[in-house]
N, C-alpha and C. Protein backbone atom coordinates (compact mmCIF):
# COMPACT_ATOMS: atom_id res chain seq x y z
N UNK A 1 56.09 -12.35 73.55
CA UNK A 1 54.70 -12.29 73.74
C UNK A 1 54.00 -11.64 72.55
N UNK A 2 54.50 -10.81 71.96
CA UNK A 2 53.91 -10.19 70.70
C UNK A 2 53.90 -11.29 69.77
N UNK A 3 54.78 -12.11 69.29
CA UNK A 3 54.51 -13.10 68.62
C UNK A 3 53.46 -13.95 68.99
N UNK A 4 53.45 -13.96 70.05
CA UNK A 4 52.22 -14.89 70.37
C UNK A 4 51.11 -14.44 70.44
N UNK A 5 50.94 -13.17 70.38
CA UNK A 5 49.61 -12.35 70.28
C UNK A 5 49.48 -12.36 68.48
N UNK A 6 50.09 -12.43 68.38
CA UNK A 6 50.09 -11.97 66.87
C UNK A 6 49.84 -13.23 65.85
N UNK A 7 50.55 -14.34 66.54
CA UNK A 7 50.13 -15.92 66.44
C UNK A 7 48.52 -16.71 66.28
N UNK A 8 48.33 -16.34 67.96
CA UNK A 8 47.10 -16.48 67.90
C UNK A 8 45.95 -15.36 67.98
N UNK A 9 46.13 -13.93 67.19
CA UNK A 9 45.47 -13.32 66.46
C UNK A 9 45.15 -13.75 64.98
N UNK A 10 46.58 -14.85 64.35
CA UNK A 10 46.44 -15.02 63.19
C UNK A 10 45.35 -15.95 63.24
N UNK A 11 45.88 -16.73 63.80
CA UNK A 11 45.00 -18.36 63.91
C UNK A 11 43.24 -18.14 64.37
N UNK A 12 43.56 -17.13 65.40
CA UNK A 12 41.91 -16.88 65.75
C UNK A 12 40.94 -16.37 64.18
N UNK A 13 42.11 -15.60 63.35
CA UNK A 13 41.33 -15.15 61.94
C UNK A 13 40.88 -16.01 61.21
N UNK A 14 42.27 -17.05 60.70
CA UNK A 14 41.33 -17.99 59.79
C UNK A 14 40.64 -18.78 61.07
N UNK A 15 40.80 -19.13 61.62
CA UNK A 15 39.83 -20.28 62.37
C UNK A 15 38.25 -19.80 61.83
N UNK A 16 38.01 -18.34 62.22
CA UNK A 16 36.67 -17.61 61.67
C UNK A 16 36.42 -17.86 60.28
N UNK A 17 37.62 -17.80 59.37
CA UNK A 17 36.96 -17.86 58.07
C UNK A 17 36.73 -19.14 57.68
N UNK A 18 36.91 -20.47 58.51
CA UNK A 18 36.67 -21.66 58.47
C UNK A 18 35.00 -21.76 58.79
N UNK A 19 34.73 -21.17 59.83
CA UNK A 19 33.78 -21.69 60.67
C UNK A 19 32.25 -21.01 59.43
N UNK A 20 31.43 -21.96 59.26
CA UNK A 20 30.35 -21.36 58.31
C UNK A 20 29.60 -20.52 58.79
N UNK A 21 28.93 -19.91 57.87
CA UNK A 21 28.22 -18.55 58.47
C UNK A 21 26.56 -19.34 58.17
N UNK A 22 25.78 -19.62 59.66
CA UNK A 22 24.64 -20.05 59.07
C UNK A 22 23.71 -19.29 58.21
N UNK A 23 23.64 -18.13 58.56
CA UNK A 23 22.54 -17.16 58.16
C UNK A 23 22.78 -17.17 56.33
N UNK A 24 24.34 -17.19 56.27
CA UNK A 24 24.89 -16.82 54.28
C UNK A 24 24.44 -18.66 53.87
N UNK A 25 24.44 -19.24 54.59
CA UNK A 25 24.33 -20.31 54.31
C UNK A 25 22.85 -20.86 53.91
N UNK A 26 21.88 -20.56 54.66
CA UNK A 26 20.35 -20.45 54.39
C UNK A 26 19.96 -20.15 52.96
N UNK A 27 20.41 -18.74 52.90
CA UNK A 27 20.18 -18.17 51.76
C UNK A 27 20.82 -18.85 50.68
N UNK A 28 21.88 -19.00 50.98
CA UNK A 28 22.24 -20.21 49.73
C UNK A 28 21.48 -21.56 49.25
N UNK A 29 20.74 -21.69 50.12
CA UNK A 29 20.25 -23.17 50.43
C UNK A 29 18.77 -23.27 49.53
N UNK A 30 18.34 -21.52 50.40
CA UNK A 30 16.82 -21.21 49.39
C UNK A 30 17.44 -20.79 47.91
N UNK A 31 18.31 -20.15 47.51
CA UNK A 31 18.79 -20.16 46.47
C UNK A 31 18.90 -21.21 45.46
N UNK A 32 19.16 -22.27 46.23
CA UNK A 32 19.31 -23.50 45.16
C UNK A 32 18.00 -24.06 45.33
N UNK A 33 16.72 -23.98 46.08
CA UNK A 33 16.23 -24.48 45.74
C UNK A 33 15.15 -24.19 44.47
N UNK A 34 15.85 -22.22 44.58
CA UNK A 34 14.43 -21.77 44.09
C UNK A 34 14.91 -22.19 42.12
N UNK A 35 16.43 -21.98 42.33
CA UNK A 35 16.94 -22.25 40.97
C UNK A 35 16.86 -24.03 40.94
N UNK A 36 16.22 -25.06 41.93
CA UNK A 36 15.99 -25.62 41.30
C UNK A 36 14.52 -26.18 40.12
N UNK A 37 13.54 -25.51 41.16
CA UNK A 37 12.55 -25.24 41.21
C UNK A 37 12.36 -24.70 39.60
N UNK A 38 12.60 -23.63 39.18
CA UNK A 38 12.97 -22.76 38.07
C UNK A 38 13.48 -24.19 37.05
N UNK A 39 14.60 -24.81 37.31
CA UNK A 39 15.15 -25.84 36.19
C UNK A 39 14.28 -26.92 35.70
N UNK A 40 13.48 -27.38 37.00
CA UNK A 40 12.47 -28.51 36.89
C UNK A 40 11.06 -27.70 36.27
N UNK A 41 11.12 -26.63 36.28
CA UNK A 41 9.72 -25.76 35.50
C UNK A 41 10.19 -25.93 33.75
N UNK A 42 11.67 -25.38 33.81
CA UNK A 42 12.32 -25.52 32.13
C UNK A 42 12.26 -26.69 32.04
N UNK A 43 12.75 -27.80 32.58
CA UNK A 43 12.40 -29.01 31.69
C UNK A 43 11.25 -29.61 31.79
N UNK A 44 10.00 -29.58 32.28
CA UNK A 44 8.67 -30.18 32.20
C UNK A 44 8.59 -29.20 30.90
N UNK A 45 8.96 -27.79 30.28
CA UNK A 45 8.47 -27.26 29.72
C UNK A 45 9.21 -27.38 28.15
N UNK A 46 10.50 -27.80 28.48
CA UNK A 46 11.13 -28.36 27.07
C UNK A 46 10.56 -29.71 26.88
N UNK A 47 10.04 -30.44 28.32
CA UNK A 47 9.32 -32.02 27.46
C UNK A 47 7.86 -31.76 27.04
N UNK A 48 7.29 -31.00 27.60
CA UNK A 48 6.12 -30.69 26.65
C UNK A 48 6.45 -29.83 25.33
N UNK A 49 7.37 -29.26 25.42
CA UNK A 49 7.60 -28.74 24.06
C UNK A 49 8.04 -29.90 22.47
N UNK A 50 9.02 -31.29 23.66
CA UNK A 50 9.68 -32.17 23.05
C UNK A 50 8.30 -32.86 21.82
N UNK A 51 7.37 -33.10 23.35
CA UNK A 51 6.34 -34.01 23.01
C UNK A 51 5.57 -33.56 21.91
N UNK A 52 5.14 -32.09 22.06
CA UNK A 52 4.24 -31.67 21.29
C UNK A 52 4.81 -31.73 19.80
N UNK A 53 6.34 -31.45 19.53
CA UNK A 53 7.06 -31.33 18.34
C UNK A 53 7.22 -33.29 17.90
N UNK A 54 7.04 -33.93 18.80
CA UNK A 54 6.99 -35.32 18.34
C UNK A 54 5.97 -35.45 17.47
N UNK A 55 4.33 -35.25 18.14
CA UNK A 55 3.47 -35.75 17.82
C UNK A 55 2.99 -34.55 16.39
N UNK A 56 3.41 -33.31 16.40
CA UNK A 56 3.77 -32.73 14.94
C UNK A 56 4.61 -33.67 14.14
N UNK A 57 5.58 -34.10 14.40
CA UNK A 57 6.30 -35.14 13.46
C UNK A 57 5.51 -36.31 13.23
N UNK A 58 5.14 -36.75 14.06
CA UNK A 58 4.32 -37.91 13.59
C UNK A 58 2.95 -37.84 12.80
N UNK A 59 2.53 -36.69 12.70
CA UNK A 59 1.15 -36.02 11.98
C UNK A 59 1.73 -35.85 10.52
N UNK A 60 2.90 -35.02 10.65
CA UNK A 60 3.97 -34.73 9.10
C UNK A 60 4.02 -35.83 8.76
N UNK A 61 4.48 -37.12 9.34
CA UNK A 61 5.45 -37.77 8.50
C UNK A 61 3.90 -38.65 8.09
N UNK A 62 2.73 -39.05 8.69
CA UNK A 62 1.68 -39.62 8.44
C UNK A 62 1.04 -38.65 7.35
N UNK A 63 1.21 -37.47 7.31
CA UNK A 63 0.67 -36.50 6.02
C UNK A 63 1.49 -36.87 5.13
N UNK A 64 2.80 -36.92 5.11
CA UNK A 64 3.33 -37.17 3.97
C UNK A 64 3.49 -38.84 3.35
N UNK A 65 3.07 -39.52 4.06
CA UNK A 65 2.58 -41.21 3.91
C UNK A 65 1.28 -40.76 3.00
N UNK A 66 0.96 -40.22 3.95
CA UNK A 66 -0.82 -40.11 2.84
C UNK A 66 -0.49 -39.29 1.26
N UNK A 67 0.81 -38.30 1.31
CA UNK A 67 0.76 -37.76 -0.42
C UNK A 67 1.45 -38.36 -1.14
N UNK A 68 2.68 -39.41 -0.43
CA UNK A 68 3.08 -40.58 -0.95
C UNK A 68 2.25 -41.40 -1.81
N UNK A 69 1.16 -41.76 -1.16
CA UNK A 69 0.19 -42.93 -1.65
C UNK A 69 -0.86 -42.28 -2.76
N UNK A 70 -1.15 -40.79 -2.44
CA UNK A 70 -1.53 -39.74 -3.33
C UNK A 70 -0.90 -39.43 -4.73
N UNK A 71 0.05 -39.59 -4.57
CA UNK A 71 1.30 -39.56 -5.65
C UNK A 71 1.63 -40.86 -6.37
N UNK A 72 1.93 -41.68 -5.26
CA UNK A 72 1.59 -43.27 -5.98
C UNK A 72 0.27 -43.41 -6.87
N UNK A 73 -0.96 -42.92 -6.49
CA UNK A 73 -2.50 -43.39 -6.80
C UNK A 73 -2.09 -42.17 -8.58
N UNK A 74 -1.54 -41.09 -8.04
CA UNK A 74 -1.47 -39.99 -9.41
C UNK A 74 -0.47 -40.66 -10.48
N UNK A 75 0.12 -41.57 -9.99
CA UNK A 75 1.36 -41.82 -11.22
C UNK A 75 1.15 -43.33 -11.91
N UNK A 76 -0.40 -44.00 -10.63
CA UNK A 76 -1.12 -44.57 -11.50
C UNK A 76 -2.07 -44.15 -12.75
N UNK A 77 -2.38 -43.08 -12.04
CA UNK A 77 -3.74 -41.72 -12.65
C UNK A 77 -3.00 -41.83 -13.98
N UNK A 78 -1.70 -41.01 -13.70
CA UNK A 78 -0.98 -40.75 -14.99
C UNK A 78 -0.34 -42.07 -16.28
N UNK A 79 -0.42 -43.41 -15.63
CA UNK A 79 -0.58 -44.26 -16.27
C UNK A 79 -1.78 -44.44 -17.35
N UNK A 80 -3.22 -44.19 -16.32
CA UNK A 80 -4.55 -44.66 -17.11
C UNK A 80 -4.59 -43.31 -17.98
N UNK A 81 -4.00 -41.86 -17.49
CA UNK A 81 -4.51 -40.95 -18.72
C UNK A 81 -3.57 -40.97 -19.59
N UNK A 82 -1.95 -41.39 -19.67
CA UNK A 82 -1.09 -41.68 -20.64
C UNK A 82 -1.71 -42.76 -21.60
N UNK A 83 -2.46 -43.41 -21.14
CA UNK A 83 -3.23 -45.00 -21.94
C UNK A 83 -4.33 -43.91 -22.91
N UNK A 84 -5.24 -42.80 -22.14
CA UNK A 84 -6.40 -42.11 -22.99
C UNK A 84 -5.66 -41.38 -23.44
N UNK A 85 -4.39 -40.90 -23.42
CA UNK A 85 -3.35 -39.72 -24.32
C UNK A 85 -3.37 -40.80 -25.73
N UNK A 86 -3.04 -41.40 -25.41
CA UNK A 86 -2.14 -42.42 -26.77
C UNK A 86 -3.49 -43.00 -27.21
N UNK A 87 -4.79 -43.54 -27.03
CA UNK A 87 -6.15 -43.60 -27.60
C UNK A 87 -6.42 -42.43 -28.23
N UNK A 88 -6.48 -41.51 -27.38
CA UNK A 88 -7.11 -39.97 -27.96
C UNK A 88 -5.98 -39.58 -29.72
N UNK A 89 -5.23 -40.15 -29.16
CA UNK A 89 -3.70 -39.57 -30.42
C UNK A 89 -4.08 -40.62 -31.73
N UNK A 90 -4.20 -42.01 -30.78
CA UNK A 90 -4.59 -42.80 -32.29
C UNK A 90 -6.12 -42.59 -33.00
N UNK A 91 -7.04 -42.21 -32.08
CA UNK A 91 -8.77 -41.45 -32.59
C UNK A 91 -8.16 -40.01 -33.23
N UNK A 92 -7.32 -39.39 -33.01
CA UNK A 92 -6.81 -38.43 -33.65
C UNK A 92 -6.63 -38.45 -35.05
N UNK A 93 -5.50 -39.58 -35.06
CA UNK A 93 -4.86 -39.97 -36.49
C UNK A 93 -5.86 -40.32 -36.96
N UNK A 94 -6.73 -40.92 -36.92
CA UNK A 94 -7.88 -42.25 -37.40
C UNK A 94 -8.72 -41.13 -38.22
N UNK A 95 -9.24 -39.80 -37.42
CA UNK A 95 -9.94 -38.65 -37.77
C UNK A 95 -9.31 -37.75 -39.10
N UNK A 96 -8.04 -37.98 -38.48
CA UNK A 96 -6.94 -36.95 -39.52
C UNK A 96 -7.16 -37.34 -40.85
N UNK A 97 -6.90 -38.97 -40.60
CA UNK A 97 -6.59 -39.50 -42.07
C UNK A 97 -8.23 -39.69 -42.68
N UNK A 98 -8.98 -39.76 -41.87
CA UNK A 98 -10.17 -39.80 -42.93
C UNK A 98 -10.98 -38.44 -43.28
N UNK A 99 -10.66 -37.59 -42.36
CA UNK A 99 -10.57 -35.80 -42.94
C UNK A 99 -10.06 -35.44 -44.17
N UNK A 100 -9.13 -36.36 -43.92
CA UNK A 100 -7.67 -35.75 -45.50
C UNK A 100 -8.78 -36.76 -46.22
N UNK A 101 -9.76 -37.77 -46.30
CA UNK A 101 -9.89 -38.56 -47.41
C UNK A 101 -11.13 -37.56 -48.37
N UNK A 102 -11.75 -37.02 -47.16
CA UNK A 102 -12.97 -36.14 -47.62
C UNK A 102 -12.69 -34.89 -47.75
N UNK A 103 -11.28 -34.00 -47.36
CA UNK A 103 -11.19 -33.01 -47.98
C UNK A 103 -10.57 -33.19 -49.63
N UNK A 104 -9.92 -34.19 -49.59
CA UNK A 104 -9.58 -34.94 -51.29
C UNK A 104 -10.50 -35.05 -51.97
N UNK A 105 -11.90 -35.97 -51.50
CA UNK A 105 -12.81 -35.60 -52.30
C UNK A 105 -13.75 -34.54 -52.80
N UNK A 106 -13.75 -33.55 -51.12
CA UNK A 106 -14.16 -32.78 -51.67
C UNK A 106 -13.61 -31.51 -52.95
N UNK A 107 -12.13 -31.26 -52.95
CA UNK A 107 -10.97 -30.76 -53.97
C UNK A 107 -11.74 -31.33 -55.13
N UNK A 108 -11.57 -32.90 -55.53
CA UNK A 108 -11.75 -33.33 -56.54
C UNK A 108 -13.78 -33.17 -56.98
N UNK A 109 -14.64 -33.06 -55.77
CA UNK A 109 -16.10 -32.56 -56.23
C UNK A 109 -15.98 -30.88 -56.54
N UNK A 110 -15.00 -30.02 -56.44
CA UNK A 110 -15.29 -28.64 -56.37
C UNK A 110 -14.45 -28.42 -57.41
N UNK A 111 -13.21 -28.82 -58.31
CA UNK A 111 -12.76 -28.78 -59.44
C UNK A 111 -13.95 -28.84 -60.40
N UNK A 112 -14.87 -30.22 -60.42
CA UNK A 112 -15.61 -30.45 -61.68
C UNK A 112 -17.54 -29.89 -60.94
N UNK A 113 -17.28 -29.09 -59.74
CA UNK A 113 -18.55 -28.89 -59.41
C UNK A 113 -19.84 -29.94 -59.76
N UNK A 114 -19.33 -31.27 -58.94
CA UNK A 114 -20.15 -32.30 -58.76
C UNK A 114 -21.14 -31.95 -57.99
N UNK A 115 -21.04 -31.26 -57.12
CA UNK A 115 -22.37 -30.85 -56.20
C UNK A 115 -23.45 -30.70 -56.88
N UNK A 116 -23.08 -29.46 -57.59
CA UNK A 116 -24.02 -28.63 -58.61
C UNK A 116 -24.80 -29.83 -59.36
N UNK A 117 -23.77 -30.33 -60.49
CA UNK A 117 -23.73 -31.09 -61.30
C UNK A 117 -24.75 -32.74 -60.98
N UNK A 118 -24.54 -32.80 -59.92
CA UNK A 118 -25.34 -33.85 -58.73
C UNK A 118 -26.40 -33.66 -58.80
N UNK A 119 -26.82 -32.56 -58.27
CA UNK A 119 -28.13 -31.72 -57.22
C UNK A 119 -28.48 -31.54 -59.02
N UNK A 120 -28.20 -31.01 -59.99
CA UNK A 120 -29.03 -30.54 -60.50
C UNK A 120 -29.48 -31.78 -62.05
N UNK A 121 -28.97 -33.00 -61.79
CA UNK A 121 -29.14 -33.88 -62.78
C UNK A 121 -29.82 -34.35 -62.25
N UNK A 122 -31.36 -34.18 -61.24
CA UNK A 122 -31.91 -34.94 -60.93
C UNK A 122 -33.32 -34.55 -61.77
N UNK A 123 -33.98 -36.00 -61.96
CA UNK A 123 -35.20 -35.77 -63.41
C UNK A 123 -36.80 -35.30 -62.73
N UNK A 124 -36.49 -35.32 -61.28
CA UNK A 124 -37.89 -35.37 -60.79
C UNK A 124 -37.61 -34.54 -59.48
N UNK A 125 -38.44 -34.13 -59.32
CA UNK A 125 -38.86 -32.86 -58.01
C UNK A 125 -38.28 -34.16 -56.40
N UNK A 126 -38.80 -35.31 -56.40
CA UNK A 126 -38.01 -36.22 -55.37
C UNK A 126 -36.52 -36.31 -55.41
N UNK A 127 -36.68 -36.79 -56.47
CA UNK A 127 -34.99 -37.23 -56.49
C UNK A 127 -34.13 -36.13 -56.48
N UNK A 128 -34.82 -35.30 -56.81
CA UNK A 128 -33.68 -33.72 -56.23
C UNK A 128 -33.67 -33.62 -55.31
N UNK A 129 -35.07 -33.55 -53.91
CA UNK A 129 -34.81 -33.36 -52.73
C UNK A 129 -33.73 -34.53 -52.16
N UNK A 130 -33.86 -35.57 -52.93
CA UNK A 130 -33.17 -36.79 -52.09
C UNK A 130 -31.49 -36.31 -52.32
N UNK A 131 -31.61 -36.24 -53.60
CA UNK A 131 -29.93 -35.67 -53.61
C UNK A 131 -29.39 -34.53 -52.69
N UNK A 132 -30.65 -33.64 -53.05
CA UNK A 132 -30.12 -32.35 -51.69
C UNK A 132 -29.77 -33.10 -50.27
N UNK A 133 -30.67 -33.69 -50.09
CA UNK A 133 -30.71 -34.56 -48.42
C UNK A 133 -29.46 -35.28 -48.35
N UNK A 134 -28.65 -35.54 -49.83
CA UNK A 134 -27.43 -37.02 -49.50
C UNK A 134 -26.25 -35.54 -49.35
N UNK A 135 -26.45 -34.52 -50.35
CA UNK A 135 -25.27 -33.38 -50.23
C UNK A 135 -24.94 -33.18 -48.58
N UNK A 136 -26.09 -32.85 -48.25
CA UNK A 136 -26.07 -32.46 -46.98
C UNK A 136 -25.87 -33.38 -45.57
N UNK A 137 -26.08 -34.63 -45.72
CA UNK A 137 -25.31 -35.62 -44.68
C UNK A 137 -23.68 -35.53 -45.52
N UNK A 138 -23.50 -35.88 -46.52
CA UNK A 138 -21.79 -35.53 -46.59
C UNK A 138 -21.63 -34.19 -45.86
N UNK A 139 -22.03 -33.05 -46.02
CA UNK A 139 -21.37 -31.78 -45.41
C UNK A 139 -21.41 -32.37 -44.32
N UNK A 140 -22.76 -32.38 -43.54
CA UNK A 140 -23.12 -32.61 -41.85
C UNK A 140 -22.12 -33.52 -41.40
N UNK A 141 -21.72 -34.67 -42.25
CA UNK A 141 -20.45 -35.62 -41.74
C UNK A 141 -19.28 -35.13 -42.02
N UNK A 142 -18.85 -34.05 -42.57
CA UNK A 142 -17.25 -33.31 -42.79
C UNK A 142 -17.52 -32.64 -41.50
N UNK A 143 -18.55 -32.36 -41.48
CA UNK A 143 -18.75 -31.02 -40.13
C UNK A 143 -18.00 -31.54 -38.67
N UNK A 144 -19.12 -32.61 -38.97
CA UNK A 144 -18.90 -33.56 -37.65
C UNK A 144 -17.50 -34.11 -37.44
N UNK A 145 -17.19 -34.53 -38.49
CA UNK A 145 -15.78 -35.42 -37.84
C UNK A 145 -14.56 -34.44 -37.86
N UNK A 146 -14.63 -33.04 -38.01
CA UNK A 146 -13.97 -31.79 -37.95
C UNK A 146 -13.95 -31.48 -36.80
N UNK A 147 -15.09 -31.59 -36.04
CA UNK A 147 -15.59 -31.35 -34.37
C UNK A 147 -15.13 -32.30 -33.73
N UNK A 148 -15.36 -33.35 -34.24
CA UNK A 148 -14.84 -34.68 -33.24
C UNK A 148 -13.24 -34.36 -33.35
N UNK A 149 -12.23 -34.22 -35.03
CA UNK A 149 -11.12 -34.26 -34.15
C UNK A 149 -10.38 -32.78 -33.47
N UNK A 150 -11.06 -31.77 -33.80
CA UNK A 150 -10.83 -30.71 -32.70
C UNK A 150 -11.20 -30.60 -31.21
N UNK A 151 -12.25 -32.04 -30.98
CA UNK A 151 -12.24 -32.07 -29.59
C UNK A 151 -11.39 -33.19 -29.17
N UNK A 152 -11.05 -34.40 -29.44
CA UNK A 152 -10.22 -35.19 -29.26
C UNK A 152 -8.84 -34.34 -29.05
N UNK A 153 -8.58 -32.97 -30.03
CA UNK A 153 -6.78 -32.79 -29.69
C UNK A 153 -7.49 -31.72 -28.50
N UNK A 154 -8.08 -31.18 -27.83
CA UNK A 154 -8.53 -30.61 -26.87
C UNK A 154 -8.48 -31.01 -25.60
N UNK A 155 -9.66 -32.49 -25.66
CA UNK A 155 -9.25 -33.20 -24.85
C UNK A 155 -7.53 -33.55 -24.43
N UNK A 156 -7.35 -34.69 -25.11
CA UNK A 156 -5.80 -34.72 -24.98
C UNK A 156 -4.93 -33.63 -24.52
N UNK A 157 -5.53 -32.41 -25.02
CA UNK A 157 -4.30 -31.12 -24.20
C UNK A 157 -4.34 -31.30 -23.11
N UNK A 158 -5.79 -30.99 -22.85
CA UNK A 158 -6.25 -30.84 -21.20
C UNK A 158 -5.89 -32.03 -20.16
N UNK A 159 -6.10 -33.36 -21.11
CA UNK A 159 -5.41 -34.32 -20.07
C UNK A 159 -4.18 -34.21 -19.43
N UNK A 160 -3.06 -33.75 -20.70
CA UNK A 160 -1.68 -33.33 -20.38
C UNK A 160 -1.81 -32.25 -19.19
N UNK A 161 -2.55 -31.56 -18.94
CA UNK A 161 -2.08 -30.27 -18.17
C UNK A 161 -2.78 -30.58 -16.75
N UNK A 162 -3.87 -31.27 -17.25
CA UNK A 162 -4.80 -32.02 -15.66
C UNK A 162 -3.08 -32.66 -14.87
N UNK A 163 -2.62 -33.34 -15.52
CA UNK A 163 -1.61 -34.71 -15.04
C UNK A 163 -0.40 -33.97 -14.30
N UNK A 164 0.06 -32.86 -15.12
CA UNK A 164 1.16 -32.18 -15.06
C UNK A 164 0.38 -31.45 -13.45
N UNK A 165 -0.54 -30.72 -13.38
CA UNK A 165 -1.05 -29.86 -12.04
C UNK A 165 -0.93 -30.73 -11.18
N UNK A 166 -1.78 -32.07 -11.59
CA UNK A 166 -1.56 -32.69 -10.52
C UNK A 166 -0.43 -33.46 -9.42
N UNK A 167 0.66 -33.67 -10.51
CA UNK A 167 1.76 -34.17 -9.92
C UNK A 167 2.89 -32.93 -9.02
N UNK A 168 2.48 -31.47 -9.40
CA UNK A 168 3.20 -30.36 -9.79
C UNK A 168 2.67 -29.88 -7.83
N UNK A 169 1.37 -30.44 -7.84
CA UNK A 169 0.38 -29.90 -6.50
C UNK A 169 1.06 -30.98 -5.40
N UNK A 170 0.90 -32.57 -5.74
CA UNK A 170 1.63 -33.38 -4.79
C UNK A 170 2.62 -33.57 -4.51
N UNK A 171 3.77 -33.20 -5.18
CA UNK A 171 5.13 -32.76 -5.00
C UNK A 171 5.44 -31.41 -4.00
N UNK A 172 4.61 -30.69 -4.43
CA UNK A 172 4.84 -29.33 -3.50
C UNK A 172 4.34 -29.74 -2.05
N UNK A 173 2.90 -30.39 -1.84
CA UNK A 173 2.71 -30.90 -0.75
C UNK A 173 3.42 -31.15 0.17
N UNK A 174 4.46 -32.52 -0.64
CA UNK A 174 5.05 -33.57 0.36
C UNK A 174 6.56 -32.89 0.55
N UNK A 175 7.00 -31.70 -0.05
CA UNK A 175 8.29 -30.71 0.01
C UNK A 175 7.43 -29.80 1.19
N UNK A 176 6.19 -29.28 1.09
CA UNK A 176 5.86 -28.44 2.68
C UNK A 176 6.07 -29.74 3.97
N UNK A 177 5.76 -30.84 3.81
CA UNK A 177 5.52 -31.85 4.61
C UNK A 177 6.94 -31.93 5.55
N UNK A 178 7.65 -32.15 4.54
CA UNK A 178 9.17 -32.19 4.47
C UNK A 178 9.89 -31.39 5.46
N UNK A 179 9.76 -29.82 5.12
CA UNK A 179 9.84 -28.93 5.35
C UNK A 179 9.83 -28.48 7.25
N UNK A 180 8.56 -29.09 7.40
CA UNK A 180 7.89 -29.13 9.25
C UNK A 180 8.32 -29.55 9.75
N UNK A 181 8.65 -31.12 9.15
CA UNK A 181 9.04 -32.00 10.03
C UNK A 181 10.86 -31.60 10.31
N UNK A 182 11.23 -31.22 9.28
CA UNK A 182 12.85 -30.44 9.63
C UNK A 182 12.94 -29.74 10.73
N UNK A 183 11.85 -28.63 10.43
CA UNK A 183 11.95 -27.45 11.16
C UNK A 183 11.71 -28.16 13.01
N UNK A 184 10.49 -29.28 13.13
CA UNK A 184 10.41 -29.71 14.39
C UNK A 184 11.72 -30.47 15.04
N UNK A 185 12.42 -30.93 14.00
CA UNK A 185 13.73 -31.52 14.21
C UNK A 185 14.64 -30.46 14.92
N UNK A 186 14.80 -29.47 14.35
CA UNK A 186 15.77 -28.52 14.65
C UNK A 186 15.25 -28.15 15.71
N UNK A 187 13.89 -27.56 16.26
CA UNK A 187 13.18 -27.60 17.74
C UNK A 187 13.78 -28.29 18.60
């Protein structure tokens, strides 16, 4: 009889640990719902996060379409000012060499002081002023084409450095552009 008490003492035990406990069971039940509740809050909130990092990508990659075409339009730019580089260089030379023709002459008027010699072989009170008046368009034209080609190599610098900023600015652009759209990737 002890065995059999002891039998079905055993059996009466697990039988209990079979049988569910409603009350632990409830709580389990609100448990899952509240953690589901909670999961469906995280993902409406990773797809608005998804979405919002989409439509950043699609703003980036449309910004960087636009410095593309910016860059395209500049490396035309840099075509038409490479065309006024190489004009400006040949108005350069053109200046140079006819500078060198009038500083030659003038060497060869200041050896035998033709100026002087000019200006002062004139027989009449006119024809002196007229000679003074011709001295002085030669100077006024050394002057001038001295100015013209110190602004021509001026110009030309500045074109170089306009071209260079500019390509130097749209490159950096479309590397920040770059940059976002990674970073939304990795998001």
């Amino acid at each position: 009889m002890r065995k059999k008490t002891v039998t079905i003492l055993l059996l009466f035990l697990i039988g209990f640990s079979f049988i569910p406990n409603v009350q632990a069971e409830e709580e389990t039940l609100g448990d899952l719902r509240r953690n589901y509740e909670k999961l469906l809050q995280q993902k409406q909130n990773n797809d608005n996060k998804t979405e919002a990092a989409k439509k950043e990508i699609a703003a980036k990659q449309k910004a960087i379409a636009t410095a593309e075409e910016n860059l395209s339009a500049a490396r035309k730019d840099e075509a038409d000012t490479q065309a006024k580089i190489d004009e400006s260089n040949e108005k350069i030379t053109e200046l140079t060499k006819e500078a060198e023709k009038v500083l030659i002459y003038l060497q060869q008027m200041q050896g035998q002081n033709a100026y002087v010699e000019y200006v002062t072989g004139a027989s009449s009170m006119t024809e002196l002023i007229t000679r003074l008046a011709a001295v002085e368009q030669v100077s006024n034209h050394i002057q001038e084409t001295m100015k013209n080609l110190e602004a021509e190599i001026k110009r030309n610098e500045e074109l170089k450095i306009e071209l260079q900023q500019k390509q130097a600015a749209l490159e950096k652009e479309i590397t920040r552009y770059q940059a976002v759209i990674q970073q939304q990737y990795a998001n």
